[in-house]
Protein backbone atom coordinates (compact mmCIF):
# COMPACT_ATOMS: atom_id res chain seq x y z
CA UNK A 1 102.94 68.91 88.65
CA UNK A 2 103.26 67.38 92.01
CA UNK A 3 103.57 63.82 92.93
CA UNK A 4 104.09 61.58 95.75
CA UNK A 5 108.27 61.16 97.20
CA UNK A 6 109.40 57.89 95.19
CA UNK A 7 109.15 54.54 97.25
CA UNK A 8 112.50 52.99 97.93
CA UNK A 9 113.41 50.29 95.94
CA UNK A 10 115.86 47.12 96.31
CA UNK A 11 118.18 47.05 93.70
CA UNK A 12 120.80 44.50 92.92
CA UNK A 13 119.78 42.06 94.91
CA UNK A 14 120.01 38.69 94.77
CA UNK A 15 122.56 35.61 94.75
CA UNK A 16 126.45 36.16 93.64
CA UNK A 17 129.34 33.72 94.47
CA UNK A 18 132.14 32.14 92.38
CA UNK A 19 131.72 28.90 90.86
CA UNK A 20 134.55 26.55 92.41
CA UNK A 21 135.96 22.71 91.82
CA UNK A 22 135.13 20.77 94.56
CA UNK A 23 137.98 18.88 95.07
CA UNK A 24 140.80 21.63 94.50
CA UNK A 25 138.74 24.60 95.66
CA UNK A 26 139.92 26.10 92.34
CA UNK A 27 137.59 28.53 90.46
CA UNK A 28 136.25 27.30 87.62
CA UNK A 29 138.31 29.11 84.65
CA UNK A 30 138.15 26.83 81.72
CA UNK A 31 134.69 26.06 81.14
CA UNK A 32 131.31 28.38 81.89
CA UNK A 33 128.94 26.95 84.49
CA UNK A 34 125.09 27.40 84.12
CA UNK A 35 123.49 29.07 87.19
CA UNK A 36 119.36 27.93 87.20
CA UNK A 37 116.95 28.87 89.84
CA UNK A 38 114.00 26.87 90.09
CA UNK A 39 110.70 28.12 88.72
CA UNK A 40 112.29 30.67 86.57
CA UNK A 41 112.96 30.62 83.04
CA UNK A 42 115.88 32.51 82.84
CA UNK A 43 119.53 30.55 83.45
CA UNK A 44 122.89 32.85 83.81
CA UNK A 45 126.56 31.33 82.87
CA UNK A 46 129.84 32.06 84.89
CA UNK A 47 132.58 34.35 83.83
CA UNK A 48 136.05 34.84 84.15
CA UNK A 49 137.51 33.01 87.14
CA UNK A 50 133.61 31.60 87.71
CA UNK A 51 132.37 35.04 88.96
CA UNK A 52 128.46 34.55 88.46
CA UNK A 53 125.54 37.26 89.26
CA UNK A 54 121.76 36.12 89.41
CA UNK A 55 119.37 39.32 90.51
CA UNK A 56 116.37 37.65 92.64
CA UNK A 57 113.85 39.31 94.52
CA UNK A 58 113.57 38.23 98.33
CA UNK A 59 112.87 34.60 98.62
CA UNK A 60 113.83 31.13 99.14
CA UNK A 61 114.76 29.51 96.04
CA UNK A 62 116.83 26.21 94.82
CA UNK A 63 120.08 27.38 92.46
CA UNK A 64 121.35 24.25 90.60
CA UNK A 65 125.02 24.68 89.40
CA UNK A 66 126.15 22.57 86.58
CA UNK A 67 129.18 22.48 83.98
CA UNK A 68 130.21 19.96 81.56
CA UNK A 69 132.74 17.60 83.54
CA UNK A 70 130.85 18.18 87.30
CA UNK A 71 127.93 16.72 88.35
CA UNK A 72 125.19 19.31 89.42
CA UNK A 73 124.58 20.94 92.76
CA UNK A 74 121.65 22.30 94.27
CA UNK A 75 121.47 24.69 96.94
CA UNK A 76 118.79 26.48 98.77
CA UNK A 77 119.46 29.88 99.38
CA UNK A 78 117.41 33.05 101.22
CA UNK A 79 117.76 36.35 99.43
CA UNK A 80 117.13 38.77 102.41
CA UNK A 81 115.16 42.01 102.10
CA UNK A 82 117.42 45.44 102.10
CA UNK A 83 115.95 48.19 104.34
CA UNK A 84 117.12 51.40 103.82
């Protein structure tokens, strides 16, 4: 059966980083931050070293950081479209 060529999609994109003390720069090893994006339900925790991975589709969004022992912080970010 024929069909149309597939439409490109973005994949993996969206906000990545490590999760880092403020005052010593250090990555956050000992304890799991929460990662929340406003206006969306689902929250994603830090791993090893504070590696963290949120997939987003292109937007402007505010991603609140917070771990017991720190005080939150908010960021606005831009996730860019990908052209092929």
């Amino acid at each position: 059966m024929p069909m149309d060529p597939p439409t490109p999609l973005q994949v993996h994109t969206g906000v990545h980083g490590v999760v880092r003390d403020a005052t010593t720069g250090e990555a956050l090893q000992d304890r799991r931050a929460t990662i929340a994006v406003a206006g969306r339900g689902h929250a994603v925790h830090s791993g090893d070293a504070g590696h963290f991975w949120r997939l987003l589709i292109p937007g402007d969004y505010t991603v609140t950081v917070s771990a017991t022992g720190y005080e939150p912080s908010s960021h606005q970010v831009t996730v860019k479209s990908i052209t092929p």
